[in-house]
C-alpha atoms as a PDB file:
ATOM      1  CA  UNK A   1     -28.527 -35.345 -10.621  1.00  0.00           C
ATOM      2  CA  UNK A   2     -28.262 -31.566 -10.283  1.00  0.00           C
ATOM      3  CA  UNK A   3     -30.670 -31.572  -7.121  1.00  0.00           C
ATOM      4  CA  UNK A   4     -27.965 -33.744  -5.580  1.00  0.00           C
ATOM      5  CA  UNK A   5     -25.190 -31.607  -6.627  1.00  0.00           C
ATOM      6  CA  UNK A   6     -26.357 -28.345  -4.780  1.00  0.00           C
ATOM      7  CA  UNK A   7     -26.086 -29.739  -0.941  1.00  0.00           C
ATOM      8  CA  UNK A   8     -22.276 -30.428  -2.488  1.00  0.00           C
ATOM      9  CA  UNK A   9     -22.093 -26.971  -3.796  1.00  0.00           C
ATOM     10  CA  UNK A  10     -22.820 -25.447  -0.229  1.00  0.00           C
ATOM     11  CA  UNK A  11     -20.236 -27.478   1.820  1.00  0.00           C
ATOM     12  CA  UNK A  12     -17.327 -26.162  -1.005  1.00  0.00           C
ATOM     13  CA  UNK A  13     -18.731 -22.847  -1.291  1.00  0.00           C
ATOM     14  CA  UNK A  14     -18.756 -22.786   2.951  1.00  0.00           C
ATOM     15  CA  UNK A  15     -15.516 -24.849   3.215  1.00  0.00           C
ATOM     16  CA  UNK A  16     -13.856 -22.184   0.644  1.00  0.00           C
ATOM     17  CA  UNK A  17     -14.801 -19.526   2.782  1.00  0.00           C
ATOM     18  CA  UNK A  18     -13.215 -20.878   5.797  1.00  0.00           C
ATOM     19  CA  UNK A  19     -10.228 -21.479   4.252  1.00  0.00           C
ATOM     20  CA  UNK A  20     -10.348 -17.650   3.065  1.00  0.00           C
ATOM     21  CA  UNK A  21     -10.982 -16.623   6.596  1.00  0.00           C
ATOM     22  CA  UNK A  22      -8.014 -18.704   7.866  1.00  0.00           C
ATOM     23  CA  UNK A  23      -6.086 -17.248   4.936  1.00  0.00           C
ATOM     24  CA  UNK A  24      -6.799 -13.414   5.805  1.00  0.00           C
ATOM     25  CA  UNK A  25      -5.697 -14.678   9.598  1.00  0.00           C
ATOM     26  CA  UNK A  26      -2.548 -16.450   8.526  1.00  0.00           C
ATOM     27  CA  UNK A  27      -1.682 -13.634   6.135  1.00  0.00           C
ATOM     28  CA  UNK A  28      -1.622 -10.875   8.991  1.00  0.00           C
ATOM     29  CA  UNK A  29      -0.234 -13.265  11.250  1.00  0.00           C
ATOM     30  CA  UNK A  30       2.694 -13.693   8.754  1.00  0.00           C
ATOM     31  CA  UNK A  31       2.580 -10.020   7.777  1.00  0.00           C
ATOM     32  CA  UNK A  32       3.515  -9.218  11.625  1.00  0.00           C
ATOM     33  CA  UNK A  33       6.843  -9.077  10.888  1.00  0.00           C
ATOM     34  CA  UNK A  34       6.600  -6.219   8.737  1.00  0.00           C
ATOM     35  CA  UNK A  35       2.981  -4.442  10.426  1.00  0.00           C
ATOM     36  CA  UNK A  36       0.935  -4.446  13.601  1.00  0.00           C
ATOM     37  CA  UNK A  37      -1.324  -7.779  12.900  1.00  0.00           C
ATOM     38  CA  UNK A  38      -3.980  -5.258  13.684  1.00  0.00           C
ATOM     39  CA  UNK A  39      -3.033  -2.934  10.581  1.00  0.00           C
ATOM     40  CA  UNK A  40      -2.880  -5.689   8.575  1.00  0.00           C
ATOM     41  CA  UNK A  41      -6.841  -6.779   9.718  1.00  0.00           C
ATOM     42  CA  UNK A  42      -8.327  -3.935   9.859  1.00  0.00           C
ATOM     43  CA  UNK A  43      -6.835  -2.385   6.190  1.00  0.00           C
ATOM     44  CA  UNK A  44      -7.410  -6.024   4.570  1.00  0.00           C
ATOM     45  CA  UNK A  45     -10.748  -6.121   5.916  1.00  0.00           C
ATOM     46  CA  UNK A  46     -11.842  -2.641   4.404  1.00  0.00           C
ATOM     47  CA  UNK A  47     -11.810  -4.464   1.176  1.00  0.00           C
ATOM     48  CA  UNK A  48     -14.872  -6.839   1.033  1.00  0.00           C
ATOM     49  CA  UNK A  49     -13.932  -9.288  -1.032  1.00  0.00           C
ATOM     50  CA  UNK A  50     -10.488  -9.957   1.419  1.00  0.00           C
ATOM     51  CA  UNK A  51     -13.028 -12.754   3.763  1.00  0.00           C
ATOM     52  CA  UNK A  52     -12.544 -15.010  -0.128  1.00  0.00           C
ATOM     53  CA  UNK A  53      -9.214 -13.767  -0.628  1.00  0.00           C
ATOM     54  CA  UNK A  54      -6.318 -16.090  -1.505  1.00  0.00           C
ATOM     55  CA  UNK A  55      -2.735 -14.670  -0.445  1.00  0.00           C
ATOM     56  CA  UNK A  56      -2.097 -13.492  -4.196  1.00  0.00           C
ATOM     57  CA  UNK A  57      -5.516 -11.802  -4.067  1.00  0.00           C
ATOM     58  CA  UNK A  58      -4.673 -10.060  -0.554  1.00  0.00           C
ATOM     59  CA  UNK A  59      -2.015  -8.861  -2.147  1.00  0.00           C
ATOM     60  CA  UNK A  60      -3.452  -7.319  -5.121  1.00  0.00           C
ATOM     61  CA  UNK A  61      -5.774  -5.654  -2.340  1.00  0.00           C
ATOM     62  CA  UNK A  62      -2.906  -4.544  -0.768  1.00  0.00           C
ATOM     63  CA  UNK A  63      -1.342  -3.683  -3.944  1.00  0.00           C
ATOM     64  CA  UNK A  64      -4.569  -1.093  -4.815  1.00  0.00           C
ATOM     65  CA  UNK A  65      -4.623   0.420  -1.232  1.00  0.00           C
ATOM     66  CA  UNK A  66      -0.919   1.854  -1.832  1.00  0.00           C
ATOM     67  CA  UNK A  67      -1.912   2.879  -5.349  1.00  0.00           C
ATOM     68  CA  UNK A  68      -5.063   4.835  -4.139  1.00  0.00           C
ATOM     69  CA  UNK A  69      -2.845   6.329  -1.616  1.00  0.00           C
ATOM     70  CA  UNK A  70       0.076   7.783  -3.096  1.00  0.00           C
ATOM     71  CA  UNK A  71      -2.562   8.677  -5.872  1.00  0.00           C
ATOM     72  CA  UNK A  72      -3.992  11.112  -3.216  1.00  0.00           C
ATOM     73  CA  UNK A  73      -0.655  12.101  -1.959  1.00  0.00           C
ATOM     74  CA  UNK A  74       0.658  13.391  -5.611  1.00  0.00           C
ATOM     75  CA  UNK A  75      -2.860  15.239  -5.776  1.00  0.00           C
ATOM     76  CA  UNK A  76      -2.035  16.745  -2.447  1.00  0.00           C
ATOM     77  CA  UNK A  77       1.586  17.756  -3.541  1.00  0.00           C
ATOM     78  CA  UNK A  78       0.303  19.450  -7.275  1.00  0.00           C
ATOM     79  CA  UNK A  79      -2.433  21.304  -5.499  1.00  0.00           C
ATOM     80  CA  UNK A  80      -0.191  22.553  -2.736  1.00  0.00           C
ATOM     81  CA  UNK A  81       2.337  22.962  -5.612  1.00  0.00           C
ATOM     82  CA  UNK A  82       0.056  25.600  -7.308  1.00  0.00           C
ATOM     83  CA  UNK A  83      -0.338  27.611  -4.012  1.00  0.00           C
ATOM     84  CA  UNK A  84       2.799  27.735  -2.454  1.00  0.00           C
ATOM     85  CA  UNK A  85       5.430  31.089  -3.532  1.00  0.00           C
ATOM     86  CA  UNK A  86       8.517  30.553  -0.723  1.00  0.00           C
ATOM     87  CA  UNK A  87      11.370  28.811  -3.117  1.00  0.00           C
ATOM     88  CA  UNK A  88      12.498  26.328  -0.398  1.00  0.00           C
ATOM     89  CA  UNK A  89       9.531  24.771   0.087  1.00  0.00           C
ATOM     90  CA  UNK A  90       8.202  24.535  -3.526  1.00  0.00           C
ATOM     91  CA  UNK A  91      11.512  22.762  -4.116  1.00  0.00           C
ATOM     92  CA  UNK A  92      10.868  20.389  -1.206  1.00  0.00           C
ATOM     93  CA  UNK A  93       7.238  19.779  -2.453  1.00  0.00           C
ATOM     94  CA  UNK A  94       8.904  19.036  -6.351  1.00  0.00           C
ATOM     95  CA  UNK A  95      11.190  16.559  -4.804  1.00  0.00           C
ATOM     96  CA  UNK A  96       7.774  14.820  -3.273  1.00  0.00           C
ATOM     97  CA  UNK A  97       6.286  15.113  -6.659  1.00  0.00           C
ATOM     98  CA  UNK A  98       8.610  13.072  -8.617  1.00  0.00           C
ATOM     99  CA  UNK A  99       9.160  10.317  -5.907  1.00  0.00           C
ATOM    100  CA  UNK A 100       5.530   9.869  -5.659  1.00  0.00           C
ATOM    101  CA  UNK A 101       5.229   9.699  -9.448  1.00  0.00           C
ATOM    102  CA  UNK A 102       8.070   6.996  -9.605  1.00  0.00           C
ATOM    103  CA  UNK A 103       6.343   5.242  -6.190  1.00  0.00           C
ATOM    104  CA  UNK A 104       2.875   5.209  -8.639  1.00  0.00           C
ATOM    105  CA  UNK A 105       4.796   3.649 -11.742  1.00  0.00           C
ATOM    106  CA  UNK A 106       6.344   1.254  -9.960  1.00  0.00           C
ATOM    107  CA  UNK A 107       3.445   0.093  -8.078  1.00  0.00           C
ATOM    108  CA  UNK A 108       1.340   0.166 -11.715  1.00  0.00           C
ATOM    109  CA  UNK A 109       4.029  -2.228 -13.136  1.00  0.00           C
ATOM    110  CA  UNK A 110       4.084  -4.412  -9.973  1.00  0.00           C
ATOM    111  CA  UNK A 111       0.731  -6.034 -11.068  1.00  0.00           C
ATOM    112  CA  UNK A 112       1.747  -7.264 -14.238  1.00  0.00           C
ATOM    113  CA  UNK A 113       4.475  -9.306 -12.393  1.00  0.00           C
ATOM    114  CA  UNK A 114       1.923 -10.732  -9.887  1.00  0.00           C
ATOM    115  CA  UNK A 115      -0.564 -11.652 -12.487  1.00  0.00           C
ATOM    116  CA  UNK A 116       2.648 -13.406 -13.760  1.00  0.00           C
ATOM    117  CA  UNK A 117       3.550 -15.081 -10.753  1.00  0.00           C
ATOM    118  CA  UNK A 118       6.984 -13.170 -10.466  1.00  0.00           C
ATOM    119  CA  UNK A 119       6.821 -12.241  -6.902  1.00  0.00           C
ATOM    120  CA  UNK A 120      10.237 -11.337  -6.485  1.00  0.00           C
ATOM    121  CA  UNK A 121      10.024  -8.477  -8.931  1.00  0.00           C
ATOM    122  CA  UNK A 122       7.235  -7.284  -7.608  1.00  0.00           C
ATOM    123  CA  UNK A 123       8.868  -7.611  -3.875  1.00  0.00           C
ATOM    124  CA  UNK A 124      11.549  -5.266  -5.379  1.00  0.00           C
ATOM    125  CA  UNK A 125       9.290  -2.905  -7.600  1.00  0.00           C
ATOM    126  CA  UNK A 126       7.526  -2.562  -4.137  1.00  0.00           C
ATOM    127  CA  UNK A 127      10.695  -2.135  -1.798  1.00  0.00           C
ATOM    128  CA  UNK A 128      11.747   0.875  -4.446  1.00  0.00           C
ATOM    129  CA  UNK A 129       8.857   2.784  -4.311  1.00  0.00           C
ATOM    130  CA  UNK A 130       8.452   2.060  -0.613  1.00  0.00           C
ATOM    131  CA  UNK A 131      11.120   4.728  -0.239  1.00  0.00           C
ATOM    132  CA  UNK A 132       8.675   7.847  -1.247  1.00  0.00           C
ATOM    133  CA  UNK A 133       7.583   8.816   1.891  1.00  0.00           C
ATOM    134  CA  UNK A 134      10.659   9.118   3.639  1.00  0.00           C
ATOM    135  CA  UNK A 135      12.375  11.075   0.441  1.00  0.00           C
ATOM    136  CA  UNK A 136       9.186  13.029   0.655  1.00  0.00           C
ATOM    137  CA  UNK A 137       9.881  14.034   4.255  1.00  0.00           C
ATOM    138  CA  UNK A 138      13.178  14.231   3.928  1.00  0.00           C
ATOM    139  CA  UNK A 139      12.589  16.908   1.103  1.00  0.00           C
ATOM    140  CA  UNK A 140      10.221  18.792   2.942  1.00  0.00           C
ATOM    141  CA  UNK A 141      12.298  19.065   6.698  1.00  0.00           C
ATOM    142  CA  UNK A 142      14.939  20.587   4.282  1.00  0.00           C
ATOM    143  CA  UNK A 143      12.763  23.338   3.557  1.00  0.00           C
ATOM    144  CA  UNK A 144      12.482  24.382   7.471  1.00  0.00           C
ATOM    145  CA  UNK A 145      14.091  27.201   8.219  1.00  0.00           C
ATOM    146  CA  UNK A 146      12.987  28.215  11.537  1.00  0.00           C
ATOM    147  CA  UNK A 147      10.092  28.560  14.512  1.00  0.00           C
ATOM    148  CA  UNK A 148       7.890  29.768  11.439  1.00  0.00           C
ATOM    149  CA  UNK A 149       8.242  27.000   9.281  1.00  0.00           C
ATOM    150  CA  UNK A 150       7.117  24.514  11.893  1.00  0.00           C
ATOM    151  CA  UNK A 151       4.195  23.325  10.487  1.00  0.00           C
ATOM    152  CA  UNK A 152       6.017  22.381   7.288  1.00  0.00           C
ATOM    153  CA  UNK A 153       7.648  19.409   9.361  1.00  0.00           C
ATOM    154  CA  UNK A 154       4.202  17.855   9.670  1.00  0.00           C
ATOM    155  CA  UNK A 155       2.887  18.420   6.319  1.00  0.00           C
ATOM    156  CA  UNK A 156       2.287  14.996   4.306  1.00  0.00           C
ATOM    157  CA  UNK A 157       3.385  13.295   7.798  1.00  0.00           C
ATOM    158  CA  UNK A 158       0.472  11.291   7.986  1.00  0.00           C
ATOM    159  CA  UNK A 159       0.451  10.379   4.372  1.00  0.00           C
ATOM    160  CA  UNK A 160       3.943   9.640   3.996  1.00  0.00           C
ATOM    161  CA  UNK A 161       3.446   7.114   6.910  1.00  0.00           C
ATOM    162  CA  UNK A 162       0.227   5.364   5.699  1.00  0.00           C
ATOM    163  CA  UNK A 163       2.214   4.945   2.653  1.00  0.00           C
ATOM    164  CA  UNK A 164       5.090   3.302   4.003  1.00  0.00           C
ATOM    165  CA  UNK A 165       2.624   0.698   6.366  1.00  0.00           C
ATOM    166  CA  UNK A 166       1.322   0.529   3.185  1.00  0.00           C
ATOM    167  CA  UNK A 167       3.721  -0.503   1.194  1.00  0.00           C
ATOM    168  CA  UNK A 168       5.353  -2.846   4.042  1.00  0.00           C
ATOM    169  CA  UNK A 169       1.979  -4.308   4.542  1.00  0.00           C
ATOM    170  CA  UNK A 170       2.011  -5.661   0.580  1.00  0.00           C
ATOM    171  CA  UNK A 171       5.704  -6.627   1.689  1.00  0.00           C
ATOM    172  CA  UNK A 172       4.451  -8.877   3.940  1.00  0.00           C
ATOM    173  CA  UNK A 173       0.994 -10.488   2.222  1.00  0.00           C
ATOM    174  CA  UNK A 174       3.864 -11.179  -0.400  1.00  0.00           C
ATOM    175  CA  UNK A 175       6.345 -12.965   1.093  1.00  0.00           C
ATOM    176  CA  UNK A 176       5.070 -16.551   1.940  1.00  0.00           C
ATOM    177  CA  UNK A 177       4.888 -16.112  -2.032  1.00  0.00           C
ATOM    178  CA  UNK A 178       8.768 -15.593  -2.381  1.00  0.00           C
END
């Protein structure tokens, strides 16, 4: 009985896998709207377990990436916090501290509500702290304050950016969900 069992075994274990495969497709394809369908492959797909992912799992996957980067954003800000002296800037770099520390509760709290199947308060949980990286930057281009300060325009660009794809990308993993 369980010899004849394991042939059966196989086909579900492959047949689950293509239906993962299609999911991780269908996902980007539906995430579009929000990020390049090639953002949405190639961050998915730098989580190995996204080729047996479900759409709830992609989106706790999705979920971690944003985590793990405004994690190292906020580490970014308090070190550059405890080396910077001109007032503007340590201002503009306080204002980045505090939305990336909301951005990281909120995005804690939004797995709770997707372990409990409340999608739309996670959707809005997301949206809220989706707004970091443009605060951030808007904080910081305050502190310019001429040909000098240049630099200070592109400082946590980068970050602030992966962290709004970031957060758009769990946007749209999550709303076939809704």
């Amino acid at each position: 009985m369980v010899i004849s069992l394991v042939p059966l075994w196989i086909i579900l274990l492959t047949l689950s896998q293509c239906i993962s495969a299609t999911t991780l497709n269908e996902t980007c394809t539906d995430a579009s709207g929000f990020v390049p369908y090639e953002f949405c492959m190639v961050t998915l797909q730098s989580n190995p377990h996204s080729s047996h992912a479900n759409t709830t799992t992609l989106a706790f996957i999705t979920l971690n990436l944003a985590i793990i980067n405004a994690t190292s954003t906020k580490a970014k800000i308090d070190t550059s916090l405890h080396n910077v002296r001109e007032p503007a800037l340590k201002n503009g770099l306080q204002a980045c501290d505090i939305v990336y520390s909301n951005a990281i509760m909120d995005l804690k709290s939004t797995g709770d509500f997707l372990l409990s199947s409340q999608y739309e308060t996670a959707k809005a949980l997301v949206s809220a702290a989706s707004t970091a990286g443009n605060e951030c930057g808007d904080a910081l281009k305050h502190t310019d304050t001429g040909m000098a300060s240049m630099p200070r325009r592109r400082f946590l660009r980068k970050e602030n950016a992966d962290f709004g794809l970031l957060t758009l990308l769990f946007l749209g993993v999550i709303n076939p969900l809704l």
